[in-house]
N, C-alpha and C. Protein backbone atom coordinates (compact mmCIF):
# COMPACT_ATOMS: atom_id res chain seq x y z
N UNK A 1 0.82 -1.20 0.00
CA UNK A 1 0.00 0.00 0.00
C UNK A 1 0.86 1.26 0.00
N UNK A 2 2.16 1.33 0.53
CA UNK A 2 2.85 2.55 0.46
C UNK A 2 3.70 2.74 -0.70
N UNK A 3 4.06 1.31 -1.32
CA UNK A 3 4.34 1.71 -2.31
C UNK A 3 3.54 2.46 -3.60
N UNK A 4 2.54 2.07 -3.77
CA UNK A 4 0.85 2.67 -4.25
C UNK A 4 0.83 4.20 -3.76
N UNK A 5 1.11 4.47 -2.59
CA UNK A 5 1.01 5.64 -2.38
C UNK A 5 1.91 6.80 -2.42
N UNK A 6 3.40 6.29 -2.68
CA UNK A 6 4.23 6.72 -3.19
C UNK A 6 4.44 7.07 -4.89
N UNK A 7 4.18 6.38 -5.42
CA UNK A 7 3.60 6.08 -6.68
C UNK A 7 2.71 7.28 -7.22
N UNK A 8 1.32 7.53 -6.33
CA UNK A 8 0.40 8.65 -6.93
C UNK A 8 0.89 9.54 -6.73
N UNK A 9 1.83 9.79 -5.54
CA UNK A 9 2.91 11.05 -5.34
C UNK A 9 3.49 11.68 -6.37
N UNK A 10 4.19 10.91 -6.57
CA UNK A 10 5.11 11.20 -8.18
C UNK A 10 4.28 11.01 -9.38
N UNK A 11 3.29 10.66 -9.38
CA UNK A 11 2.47 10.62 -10.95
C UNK A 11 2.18 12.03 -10.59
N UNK A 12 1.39 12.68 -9.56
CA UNK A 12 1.11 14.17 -9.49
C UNK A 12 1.97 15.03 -9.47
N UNK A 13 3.02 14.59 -9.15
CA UNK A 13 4.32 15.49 -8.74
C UNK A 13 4.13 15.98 -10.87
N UNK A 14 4.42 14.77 -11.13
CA UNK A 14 4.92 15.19 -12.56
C UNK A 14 3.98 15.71 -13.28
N UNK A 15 2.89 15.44 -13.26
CA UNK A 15 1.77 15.82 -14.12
C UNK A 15 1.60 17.53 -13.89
N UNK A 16 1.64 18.34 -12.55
CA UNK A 16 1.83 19.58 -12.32
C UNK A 16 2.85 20.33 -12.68
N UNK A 17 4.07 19.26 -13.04
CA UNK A 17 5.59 19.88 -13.64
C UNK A 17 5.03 19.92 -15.27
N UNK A 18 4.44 19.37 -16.00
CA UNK A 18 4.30 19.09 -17.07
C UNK A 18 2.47 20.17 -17.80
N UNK A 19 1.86 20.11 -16.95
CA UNK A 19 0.59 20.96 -17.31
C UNK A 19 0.96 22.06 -17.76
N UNK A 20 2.11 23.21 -17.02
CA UNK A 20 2.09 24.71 -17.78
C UNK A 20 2.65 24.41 -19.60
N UNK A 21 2.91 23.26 -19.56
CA UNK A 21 4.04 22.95 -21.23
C UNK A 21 2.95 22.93 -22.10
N UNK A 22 1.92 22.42 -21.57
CA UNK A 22 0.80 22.25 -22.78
C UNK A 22 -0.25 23.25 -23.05
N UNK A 23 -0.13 24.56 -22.25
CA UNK A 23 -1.28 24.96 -22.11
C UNK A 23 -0.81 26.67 -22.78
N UNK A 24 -1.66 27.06 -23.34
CA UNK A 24 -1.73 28.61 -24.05
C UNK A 24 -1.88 29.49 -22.89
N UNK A 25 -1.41 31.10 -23.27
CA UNK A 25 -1.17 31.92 -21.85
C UNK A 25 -0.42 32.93 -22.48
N UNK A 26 -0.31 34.03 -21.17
CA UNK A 26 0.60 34.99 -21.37
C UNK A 26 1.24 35.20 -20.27
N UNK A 27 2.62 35.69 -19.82
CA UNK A 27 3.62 35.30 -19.33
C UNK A 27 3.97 36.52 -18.96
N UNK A 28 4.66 37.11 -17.86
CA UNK A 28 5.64 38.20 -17.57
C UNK A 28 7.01 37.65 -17.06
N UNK A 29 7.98 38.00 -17.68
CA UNK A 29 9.46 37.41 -17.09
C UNK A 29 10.68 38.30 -16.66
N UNK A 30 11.19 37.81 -15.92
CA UNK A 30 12.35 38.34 -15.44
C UNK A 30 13.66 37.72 -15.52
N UNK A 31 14.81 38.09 -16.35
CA UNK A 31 16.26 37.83 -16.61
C UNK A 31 17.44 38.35 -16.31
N UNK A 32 18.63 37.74 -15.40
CA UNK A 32 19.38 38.15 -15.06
C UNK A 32 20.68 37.43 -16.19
N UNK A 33 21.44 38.37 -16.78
CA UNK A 33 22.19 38.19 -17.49
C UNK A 33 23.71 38.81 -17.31
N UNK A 34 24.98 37.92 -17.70
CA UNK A 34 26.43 38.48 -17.29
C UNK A 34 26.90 37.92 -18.98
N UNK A 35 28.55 38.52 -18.87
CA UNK A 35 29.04 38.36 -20.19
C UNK A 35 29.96 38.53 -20.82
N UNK A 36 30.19 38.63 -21.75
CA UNK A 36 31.31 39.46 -22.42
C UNK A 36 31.23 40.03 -23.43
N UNK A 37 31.77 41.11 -24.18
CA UNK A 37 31.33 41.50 -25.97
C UNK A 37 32.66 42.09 -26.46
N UNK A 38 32.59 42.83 -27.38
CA UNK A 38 33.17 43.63 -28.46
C UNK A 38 32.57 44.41 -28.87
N UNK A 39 33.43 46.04 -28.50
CA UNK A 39 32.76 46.57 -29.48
C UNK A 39 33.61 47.42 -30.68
N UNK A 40 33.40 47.48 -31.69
CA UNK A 40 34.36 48.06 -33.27
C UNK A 40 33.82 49.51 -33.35
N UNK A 41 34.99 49.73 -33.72
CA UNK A 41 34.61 51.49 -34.55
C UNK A 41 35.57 51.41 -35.83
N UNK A 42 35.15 51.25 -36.75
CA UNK A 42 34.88 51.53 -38.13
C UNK A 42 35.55 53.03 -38.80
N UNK A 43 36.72 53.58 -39.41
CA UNK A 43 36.87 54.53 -39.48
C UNK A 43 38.17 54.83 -40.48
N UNK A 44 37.59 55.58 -41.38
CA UNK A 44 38.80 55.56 -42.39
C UNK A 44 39.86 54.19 -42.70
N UNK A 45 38.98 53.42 -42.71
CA UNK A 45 39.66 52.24 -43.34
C UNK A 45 40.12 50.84 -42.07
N UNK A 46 39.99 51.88 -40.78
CA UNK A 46 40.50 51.32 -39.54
C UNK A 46 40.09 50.67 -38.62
N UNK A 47 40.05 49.93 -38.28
CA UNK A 47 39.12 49.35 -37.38
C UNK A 47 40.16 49.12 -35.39
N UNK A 48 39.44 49.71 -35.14
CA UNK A 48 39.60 49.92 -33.41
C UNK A 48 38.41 48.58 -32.32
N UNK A 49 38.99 48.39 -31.24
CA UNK A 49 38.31 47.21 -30.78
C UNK A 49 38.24 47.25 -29.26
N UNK A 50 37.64 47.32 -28.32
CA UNK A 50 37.43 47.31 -27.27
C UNK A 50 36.68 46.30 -26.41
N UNK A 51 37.29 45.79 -25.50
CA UNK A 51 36.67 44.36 -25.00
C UNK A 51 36.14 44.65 -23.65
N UNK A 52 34.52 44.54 -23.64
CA UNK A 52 34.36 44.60 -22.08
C UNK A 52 33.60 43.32 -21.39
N UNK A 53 33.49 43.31 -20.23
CA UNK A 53 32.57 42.56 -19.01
C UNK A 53 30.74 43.37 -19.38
N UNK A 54 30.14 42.44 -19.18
CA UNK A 54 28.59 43.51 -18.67
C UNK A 54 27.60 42.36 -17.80
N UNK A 55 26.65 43.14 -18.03
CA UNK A 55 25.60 42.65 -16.77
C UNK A 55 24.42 43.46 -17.31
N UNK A 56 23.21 42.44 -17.30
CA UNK A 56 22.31 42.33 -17.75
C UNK A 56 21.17 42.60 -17.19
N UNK A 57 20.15 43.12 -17.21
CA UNK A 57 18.73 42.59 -16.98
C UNK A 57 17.64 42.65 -17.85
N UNK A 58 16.32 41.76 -17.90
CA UNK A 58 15.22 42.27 -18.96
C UNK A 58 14.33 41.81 -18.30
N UNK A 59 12.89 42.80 -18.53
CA UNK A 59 11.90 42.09 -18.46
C UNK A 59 10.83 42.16 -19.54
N UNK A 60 10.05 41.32 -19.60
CA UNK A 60 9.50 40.52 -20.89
C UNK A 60 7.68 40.16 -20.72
N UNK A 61 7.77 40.47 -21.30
CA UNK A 61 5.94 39.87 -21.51
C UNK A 61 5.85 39.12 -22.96
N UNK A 62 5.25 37.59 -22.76
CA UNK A 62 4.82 37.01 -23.91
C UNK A 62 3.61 36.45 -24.09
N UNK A 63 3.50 35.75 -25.02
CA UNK A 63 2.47 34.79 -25.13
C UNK A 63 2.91 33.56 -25.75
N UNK A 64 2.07 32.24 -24.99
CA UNK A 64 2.59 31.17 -25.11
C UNK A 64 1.48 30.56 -26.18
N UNK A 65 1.47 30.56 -27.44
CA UNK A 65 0.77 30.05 -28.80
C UNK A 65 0.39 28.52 -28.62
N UNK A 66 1.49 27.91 -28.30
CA UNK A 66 1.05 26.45 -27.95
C UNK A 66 1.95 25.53 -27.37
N UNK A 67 2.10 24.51 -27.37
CA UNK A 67 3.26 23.79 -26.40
C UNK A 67 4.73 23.74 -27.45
N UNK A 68 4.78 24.60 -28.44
CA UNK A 68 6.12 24.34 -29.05
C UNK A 68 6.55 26.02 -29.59
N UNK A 69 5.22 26.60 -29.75
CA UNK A 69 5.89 28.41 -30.05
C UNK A 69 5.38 29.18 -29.14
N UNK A 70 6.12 30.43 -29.09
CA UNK A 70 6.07 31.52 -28.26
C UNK A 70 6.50 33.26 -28.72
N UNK A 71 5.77 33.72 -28.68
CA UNK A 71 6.37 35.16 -28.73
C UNK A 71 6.61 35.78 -27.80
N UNK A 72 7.44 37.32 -27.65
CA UNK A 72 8.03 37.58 -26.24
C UNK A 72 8.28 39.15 -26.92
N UNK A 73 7.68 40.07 -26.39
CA UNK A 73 8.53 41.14 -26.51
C UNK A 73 9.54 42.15 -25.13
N UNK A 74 10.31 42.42 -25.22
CA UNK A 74 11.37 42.68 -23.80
C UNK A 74 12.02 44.02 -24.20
N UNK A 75 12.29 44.19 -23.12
CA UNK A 75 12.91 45.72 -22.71
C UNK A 75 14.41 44.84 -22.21
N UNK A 76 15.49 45.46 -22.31
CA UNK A 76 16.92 45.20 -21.92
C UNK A 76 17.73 45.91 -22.02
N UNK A 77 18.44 45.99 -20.49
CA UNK A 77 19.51 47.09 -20.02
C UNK A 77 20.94 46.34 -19.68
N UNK A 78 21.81 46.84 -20.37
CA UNK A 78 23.23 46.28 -20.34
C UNK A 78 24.30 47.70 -19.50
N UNK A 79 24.88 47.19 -18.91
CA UNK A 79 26.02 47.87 -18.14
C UNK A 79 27.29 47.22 -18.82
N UNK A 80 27.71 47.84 -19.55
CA UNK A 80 29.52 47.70 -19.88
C UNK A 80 30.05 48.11 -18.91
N UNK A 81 31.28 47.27 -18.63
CA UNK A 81 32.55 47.49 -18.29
C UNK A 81 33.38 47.10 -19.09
N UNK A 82 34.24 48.40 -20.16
CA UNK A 82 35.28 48.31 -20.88
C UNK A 82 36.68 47.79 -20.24
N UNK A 83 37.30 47.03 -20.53
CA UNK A 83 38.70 46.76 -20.14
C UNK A 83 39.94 47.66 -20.09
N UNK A 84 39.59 48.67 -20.86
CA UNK A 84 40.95 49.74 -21.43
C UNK A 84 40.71 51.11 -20.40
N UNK A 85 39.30 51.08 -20.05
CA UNK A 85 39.12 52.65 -19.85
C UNK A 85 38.28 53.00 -18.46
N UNK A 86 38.23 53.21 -17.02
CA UNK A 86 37.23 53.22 -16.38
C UNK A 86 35.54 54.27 -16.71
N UNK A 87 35.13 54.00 -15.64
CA UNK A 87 33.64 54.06 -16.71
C UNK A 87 32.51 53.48 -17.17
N UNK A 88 30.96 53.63 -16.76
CA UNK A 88 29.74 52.33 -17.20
C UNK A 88 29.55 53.10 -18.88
N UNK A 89 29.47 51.99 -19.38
CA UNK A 89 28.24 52.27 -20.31
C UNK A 89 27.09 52.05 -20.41
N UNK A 90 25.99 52.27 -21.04
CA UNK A 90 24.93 51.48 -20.71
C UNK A 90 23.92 51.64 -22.09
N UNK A 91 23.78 50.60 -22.35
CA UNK A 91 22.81 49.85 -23.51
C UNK A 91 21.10 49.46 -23.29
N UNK A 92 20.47 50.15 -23.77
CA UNK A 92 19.24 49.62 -23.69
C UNK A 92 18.38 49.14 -24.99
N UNK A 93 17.58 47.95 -25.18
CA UNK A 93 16.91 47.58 -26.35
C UNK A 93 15.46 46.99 -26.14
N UNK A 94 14.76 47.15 -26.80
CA UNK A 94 13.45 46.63 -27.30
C UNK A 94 12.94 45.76 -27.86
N UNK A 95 13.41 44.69 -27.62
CA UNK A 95 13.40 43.66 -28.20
C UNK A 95 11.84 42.99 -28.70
N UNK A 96 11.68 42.11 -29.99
CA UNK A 96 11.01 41.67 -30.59
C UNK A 96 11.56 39.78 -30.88
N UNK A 97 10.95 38.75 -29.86
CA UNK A 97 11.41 37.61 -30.14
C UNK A 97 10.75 35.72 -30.20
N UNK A 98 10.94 35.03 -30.76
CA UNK A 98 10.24 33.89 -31.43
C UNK A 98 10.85 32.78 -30.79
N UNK A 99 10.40 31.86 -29.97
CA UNK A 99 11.42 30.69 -29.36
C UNK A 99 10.45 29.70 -29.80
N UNK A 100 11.16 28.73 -30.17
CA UNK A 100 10.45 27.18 -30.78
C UNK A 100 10.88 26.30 -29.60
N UNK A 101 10.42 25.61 -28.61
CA UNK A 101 10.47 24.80 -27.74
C UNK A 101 10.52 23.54 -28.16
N UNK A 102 10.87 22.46 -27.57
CA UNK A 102 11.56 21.18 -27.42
C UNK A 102 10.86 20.20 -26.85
N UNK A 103 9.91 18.75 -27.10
CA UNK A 103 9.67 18.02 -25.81
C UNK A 103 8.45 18.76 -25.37
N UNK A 104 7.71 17.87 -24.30
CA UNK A 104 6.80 18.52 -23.47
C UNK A 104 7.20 17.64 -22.23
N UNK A 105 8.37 17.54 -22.01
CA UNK A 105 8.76 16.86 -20.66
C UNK A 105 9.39 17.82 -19.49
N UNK A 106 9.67 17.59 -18.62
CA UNK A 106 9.70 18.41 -16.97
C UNK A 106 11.03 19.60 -17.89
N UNK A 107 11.83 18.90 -18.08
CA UNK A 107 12.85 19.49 -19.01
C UNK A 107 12.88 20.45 -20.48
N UNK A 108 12.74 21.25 -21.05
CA UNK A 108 12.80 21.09 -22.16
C UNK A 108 12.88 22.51 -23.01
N UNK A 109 13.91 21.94 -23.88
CA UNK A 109 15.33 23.20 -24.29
C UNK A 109 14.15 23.82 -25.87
N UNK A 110 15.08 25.17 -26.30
CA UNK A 110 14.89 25.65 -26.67
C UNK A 110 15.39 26.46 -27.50
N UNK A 111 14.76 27.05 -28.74
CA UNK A 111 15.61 27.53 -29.75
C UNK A 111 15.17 28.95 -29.48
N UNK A 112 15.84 30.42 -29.99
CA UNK A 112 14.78 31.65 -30.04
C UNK A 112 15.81 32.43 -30.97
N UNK A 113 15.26 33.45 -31.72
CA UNK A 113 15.77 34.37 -32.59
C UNK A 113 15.24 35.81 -32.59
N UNK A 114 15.37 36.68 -32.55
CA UNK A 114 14.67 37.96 -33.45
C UNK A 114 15.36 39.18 -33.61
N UNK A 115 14.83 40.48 -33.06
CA UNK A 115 15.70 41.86 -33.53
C UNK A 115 15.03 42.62 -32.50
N UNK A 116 15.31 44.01 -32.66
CA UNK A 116 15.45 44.70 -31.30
C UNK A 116 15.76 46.23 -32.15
N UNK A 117 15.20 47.01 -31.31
CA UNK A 117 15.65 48.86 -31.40
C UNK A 117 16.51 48.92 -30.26
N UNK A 118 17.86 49.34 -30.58
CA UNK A 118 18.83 49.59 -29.48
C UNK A 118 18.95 51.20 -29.47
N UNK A 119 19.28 51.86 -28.06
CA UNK A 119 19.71 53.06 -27.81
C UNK A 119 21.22 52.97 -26.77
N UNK A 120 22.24 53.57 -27.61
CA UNK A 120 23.54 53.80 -26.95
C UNK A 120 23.44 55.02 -25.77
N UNK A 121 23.19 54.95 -24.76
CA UNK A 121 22.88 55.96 -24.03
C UNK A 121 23.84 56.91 -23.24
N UNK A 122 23.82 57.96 -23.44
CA UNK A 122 24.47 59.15 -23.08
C UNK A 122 25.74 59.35 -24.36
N UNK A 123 25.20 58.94 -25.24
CA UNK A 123 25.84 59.44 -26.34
C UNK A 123 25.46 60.55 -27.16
N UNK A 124 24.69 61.67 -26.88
CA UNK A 124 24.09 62.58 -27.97
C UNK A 124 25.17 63.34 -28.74
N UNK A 125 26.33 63.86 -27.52
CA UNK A 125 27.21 64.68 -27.98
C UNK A 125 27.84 64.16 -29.50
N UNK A 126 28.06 63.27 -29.76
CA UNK A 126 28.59 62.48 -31.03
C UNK A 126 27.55 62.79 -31.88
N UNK A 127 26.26 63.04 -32.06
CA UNK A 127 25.55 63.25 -32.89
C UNK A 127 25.17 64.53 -33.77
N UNK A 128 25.05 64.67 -35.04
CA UNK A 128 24.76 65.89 -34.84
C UNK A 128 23.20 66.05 -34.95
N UNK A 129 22.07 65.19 -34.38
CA UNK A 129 20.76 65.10 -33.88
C UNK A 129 20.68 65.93 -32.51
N UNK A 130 21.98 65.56 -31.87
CA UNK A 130 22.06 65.49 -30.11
C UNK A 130 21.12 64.71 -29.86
N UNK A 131 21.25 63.26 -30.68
CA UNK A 131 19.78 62.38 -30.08
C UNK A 131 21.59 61.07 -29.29
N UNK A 132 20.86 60.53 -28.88
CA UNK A 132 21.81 59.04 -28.57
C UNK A 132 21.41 58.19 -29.85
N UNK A 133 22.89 57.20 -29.67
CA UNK A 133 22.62 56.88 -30.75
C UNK A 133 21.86 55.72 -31.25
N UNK A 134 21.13 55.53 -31.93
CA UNK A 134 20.29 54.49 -32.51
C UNK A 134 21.06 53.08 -33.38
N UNK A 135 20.08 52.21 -32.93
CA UNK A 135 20.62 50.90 -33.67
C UNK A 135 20.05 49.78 -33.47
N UNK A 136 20.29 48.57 -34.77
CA UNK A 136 19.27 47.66 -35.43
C UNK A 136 20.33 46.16 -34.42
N UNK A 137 19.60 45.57 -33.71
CA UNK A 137 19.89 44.50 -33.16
C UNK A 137 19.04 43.00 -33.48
N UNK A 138 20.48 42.29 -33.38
CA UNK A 138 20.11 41.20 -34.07
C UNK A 138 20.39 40.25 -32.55
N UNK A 139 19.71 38.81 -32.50
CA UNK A 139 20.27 37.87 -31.30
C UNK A 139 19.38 36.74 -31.75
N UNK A 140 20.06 35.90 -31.45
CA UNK A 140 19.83 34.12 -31.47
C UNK A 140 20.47 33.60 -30.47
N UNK A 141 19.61 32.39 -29.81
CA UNK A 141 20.05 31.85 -28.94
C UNK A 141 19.27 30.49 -28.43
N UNK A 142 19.87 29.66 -27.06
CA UNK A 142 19.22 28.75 -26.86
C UNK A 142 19.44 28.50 -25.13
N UNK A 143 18.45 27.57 -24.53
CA UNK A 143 17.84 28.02 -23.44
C UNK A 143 17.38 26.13 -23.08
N UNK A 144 17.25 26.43 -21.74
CA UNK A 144 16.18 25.34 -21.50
C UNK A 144 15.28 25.77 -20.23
N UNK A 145 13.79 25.51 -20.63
CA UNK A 145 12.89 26.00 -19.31
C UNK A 145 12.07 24.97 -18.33
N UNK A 146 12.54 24.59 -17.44
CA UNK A 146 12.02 24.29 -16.13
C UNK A 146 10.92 24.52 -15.79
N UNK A 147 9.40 24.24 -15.87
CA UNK A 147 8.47 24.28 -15.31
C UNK A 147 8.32 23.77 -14.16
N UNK A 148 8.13 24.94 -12.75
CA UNK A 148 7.94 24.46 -11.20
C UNK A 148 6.18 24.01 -10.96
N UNK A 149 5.19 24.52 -11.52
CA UNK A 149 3.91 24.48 -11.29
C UNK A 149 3.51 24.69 -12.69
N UNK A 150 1.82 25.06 -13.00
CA UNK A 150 1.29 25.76 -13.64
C UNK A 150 1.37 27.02 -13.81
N UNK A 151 2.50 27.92 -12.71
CA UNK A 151 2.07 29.29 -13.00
C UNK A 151 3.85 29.73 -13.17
N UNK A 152 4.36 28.99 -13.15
CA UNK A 152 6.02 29.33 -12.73
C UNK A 152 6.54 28.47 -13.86
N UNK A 153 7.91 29.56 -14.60
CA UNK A 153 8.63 28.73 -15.17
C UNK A 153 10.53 29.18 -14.68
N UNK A 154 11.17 28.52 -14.44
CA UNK A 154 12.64 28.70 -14.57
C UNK A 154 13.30 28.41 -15.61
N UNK A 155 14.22 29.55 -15.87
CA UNK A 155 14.88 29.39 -17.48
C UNK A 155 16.34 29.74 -17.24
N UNK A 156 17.05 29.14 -18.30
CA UNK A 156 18.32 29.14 -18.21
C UNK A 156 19.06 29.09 -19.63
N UNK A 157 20.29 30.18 -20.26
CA UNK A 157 19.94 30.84 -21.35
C UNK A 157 21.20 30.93 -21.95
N UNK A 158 21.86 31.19 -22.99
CA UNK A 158 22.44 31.53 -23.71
C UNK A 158 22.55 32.15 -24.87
N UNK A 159 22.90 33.43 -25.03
CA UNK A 159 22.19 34.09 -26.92
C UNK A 159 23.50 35.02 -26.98
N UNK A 160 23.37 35.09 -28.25
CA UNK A 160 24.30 36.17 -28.90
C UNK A 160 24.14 37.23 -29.71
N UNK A 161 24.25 38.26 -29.65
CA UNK A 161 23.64 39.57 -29.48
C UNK A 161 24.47 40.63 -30.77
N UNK A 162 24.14 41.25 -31.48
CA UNK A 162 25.18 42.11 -32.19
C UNK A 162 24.08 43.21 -32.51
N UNK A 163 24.74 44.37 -32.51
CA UNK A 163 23.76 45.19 -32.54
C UNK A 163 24.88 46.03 -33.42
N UNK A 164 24.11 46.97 -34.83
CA UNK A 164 24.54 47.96 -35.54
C UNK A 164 24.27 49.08 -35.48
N UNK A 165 25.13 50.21 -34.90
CA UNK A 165 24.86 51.49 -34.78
C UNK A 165 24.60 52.52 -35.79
N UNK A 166 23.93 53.46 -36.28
CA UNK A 166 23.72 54.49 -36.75
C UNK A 166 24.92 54.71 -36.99
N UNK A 167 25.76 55.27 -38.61
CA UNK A 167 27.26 55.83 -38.70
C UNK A 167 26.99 57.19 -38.00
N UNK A 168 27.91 57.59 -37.73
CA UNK A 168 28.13 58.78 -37.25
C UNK A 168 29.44 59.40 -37.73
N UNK A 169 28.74 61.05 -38.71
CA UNK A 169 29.31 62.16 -39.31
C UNK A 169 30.69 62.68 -38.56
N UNK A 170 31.84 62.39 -38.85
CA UNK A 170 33.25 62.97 -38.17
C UNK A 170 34.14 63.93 -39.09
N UNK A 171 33.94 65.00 -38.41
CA UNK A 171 34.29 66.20 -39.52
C UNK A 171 35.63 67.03 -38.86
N UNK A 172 36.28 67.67 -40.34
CA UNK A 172 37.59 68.02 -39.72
C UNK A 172 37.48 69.82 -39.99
N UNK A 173 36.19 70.12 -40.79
CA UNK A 173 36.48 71.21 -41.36
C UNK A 173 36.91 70.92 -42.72
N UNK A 174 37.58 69.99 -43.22
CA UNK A 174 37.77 70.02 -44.95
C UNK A 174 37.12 69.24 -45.64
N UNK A 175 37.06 67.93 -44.53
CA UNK A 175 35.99 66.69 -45.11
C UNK A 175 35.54 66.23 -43.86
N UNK A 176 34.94 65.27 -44.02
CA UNK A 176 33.52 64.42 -43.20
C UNK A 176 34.25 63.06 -43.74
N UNK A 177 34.09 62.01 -42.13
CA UNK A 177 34.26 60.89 -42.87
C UNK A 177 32.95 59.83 -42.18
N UNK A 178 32.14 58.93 -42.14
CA UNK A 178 31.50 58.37 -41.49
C UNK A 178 32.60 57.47 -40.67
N UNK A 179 31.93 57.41 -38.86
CA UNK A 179 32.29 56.39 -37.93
C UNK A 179 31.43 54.94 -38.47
N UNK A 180 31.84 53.73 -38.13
CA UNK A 180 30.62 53.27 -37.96
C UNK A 180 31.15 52.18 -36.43
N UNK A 181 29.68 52.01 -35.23
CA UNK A 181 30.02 51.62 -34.81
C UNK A 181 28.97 49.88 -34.43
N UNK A 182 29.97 49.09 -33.74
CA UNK A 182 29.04 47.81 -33.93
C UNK A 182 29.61 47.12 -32.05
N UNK A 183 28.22 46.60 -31.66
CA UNK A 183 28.77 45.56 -30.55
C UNK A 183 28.47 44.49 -30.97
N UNK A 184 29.19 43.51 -30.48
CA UNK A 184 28.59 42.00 -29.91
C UNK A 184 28.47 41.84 -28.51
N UNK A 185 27.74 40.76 -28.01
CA UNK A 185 27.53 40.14 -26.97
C UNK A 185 27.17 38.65 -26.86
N UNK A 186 28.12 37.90 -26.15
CA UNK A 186 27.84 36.59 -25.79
C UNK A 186 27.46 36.99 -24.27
N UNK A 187 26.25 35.78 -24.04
CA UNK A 187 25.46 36.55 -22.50
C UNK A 187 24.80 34.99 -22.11
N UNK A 188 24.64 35.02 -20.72
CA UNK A 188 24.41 33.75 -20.28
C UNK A 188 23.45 34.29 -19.03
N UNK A 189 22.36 33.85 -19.09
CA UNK A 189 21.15 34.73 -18.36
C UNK A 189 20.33 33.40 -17.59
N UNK A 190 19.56 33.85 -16.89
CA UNK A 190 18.87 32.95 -15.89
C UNK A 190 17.47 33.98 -15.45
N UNK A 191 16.43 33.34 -15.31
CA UNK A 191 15.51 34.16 -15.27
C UNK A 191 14.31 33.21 -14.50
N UNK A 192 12.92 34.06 -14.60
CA UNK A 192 11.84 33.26 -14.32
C UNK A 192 10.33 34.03 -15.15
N UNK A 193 9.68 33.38 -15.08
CA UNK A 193 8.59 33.70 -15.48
C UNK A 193 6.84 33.21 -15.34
N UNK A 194 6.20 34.05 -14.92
CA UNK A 194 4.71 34.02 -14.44
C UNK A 194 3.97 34.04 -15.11
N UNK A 195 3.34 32.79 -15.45
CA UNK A 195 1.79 32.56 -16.22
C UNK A 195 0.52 32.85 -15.92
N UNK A 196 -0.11 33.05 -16.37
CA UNK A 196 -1.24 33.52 -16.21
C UNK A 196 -2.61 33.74 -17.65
């Protein structure tokens, strides 16, 4: 008899790990992300390179389409730390993104892709907008999410990030030459997220 009753334990145990995988919804999430990148400046033929540390966060609202797609759109704030120079930078984007899921078991990994409006922030002076500067972000990546209940998911992440800046006009008085500038980011994030 206790084995029997041990038994319905774990059939429920799993069946509550496994219910949020199958079921349609919309989601609010939270991601903590660390890293490393590159970023290039582009310039008369030259290319310059700067390597920093950063640190991440986003939060996200999606909708869950069915037990294998998902859409997600997110807000994300990056803190650089350059290696060469003291000093934060800080990156923010808008992200627009598509994850194809894996399995409908307790486990189960994941693919995601899309693009993003980035703002280089406290950059206006470089402009001659005096806006900060603007830029088209790209990221792909892969993940696996942990369902704790029906209303909870834990995720665990990996994506890679490159984002293209707006050139920017560099003038001497005789000529103008365009900057252009570009990051990457490899980022390894951990997060959670609430169904509903």
């Amino acid at each position: 008899m206790r084995k029997l009753s041990i038994f319905a334990a774990v059939a429920a145990l799993s069946t509550s790990l496994t219910t949020s995988a199958n079921e349609s919804g919309f989601y609010l999430g939270l991601n903590l992300g660390f890293g490393g990148g590159t970023e290039v400046a582009d310039f008369s033929d030259e290319e310059v390179e700067g390597d920093y540390d950063f640190t991440a966060t986003k939060v996200a609202f999606g909708y869950i389409a069915d037990d294998r797609i998902r859409f997600e759109g997110s807000l994300s704030t990056y803190k650089l730390d350059f290696d060469d120079f003291d000093g934060e930078d800080k990156i923010s984007s808008f992200d627009i993104d598509g994850y194809l899921t894996l399995g409908s078991d307790k486990i189960r990994p994941y693919f995601m892709g899309g693009f993003g409006l980035a703002t280089y922030q406290d950059t206006a002076d470089f402009t001659e907008e005096d806006e900060d500067l603007s830029g088209i972000s790209f990221q792909v990546g892969a993940g696996v999410v942990f369902p704790i209940n029906d209303s909870v998911e834990l995720d665990a992440s990996y994506r890679i990030r490159v984002i293209a800046w707006q050139a920017i006009e560099v003038s001497n008085g005789f000529y103008s030459e365009d900057l252009n500038l570009s990051n990457t980011f490899s980022e390894f994030g951990i997060g959670a997220k609430y169904i509903f």
